[in-house]
Protein backbone atom coordinates (compact mmCIF):
# COMPACT_ATOMS: atom_id res chain seq x y z
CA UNK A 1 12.77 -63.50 -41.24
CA UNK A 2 10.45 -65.21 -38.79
CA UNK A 3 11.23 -67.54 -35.93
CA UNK A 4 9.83 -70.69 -35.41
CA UNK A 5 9.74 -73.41 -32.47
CA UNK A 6 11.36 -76.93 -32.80
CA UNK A 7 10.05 -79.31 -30.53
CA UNK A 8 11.24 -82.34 -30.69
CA UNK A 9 10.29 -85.61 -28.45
CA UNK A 10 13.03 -88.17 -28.23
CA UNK A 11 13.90 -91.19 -26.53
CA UNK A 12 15.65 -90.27 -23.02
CA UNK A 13 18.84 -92.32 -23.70
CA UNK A 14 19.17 -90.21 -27.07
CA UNK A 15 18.67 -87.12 -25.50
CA UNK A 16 22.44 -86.69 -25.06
CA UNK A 17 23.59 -87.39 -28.73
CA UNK A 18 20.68 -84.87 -29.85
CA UNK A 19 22.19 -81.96 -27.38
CA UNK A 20 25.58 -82.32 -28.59
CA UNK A 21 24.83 -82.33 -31.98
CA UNK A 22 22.97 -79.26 -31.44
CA UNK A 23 25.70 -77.73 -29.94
CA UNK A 24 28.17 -79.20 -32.53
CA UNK A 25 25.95 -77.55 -35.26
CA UNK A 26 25.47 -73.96 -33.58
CA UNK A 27 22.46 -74.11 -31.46
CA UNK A 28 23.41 -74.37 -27.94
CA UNK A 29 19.86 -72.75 -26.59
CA UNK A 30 17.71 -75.77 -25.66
CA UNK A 31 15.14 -76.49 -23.18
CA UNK A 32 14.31 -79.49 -21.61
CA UNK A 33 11.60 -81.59 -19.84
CA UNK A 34 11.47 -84.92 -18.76
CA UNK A 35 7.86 -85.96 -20.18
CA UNK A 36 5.50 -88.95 -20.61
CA UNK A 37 3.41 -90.21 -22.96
CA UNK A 38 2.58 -92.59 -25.57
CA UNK A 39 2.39 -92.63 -29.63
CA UNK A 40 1.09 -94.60 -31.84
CA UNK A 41 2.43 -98.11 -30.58
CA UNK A 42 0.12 -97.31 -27.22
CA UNK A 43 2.77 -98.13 -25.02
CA UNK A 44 4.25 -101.49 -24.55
CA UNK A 45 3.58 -104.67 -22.90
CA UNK A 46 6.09 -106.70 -21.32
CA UNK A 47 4.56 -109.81 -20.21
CA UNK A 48 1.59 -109.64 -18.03
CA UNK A 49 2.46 -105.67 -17.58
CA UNK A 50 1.22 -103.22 -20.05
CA UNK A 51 3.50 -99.41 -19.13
CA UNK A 52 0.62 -97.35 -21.55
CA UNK A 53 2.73 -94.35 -20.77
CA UNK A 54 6.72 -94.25 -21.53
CA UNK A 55 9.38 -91.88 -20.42
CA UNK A 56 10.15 -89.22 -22.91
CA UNK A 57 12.23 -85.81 -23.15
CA UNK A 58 10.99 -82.88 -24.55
CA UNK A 59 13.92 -80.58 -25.80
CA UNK A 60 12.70 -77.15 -27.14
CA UNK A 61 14.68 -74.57 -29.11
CA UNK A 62 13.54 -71.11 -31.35
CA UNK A 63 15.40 -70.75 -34.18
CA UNK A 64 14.98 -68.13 -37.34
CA UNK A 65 13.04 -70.04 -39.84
CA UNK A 66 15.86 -70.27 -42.85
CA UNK A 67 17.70 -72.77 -40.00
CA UNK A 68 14.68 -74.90 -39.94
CA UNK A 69 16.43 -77.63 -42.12
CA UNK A 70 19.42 -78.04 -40.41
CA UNK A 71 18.26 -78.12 -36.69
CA UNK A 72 15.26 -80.57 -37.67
CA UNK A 73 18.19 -82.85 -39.99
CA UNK A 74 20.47 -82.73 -36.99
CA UNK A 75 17.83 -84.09 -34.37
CA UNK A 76 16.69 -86.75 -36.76
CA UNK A 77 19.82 -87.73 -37.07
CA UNK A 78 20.91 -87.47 -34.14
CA UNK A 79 17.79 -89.28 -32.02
CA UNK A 80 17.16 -91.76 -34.61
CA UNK A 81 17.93 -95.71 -33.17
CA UNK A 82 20.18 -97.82 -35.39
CA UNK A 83 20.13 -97.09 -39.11
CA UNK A 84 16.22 -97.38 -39.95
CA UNK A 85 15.08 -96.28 -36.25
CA UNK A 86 11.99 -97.74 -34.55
CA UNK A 87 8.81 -97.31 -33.07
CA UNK A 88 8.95 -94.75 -30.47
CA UNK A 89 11.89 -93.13 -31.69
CA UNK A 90 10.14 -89.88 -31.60
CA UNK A 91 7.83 -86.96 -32.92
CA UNK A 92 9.45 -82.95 -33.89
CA UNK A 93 6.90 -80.45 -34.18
CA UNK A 94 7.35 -77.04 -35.91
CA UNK A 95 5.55 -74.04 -34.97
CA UNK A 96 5.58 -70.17 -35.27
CA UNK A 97 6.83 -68.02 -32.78
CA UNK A 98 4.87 -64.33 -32.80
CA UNK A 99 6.25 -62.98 -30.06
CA UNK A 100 9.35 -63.51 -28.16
CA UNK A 101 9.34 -61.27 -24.20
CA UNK A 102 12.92 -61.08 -21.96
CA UNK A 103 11.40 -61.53 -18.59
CA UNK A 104 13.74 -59.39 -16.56
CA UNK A 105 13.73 -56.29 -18.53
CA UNK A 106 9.50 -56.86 -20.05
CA UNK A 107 11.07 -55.68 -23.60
CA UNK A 108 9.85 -57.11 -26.20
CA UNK A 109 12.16 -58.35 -28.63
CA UNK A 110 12.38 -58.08 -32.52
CA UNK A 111 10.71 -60.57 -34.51
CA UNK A 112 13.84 -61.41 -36.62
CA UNK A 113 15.50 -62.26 -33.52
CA UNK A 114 18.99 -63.73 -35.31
CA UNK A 115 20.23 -66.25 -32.57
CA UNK A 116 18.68 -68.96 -30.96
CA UNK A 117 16.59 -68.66 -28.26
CA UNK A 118 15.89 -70.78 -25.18
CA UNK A 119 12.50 -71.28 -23.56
């Protein structure tokens, strides 16, 4: 089995809802960073004011690959706005994960690593 990373960039007010339904569903490693950015929208203008850049969080989690499903359902789920969700909602990216190091012992660990992993 392989691990990959889940990144997921959600709206800040949903960032709540998405970590306890991570936790509800088993995966209680997450990172996160308060980010900014835009998508495709380019921001938003409210009157006069055009804020090209929006506050975001970035939540991170490595997960074995057979879990991919269920982590990227739950975070859909989970961050999505009402019941058809809405521009700037979000983005999850999926990546693979070749090596994975434990910083206070330098071991490198097993590339089937079985739990979750935070970063």
């Amino acid at each position: 089995m392989t691990n990959i990373m889940v990144r997921a960039i959600v709206r800040p007010e949903k960032t709540p809802d998405v970590l306890q339904a991570l936790l509800n569903a088993g995966y209680p490693a997450v990172t996160k960073l308060g980010v900014f950015g835009r998508g495709k929208q380019r921001g938003l203008k409210i009157g006069n004011v055009i804020y090209d850049e929006l506050p975001k969080e970035l939540l991170m989690l490595v997960i074995d690959e057979s879990h991919k499903n269920a982590v990227i359902g739950v975070i859909l789920d989970a961050a999505r706005t009402g019941t058809e969700g809405a521009y700037g909602d979000g983005k999850v990216f999926v990546s693979p994960v070749d090596e994975v190091y434990t910083i206070s012992t330098g071991v490198k660990e097993a590339a089937d690593v079985k739990t979750t992993v935070a970063v």
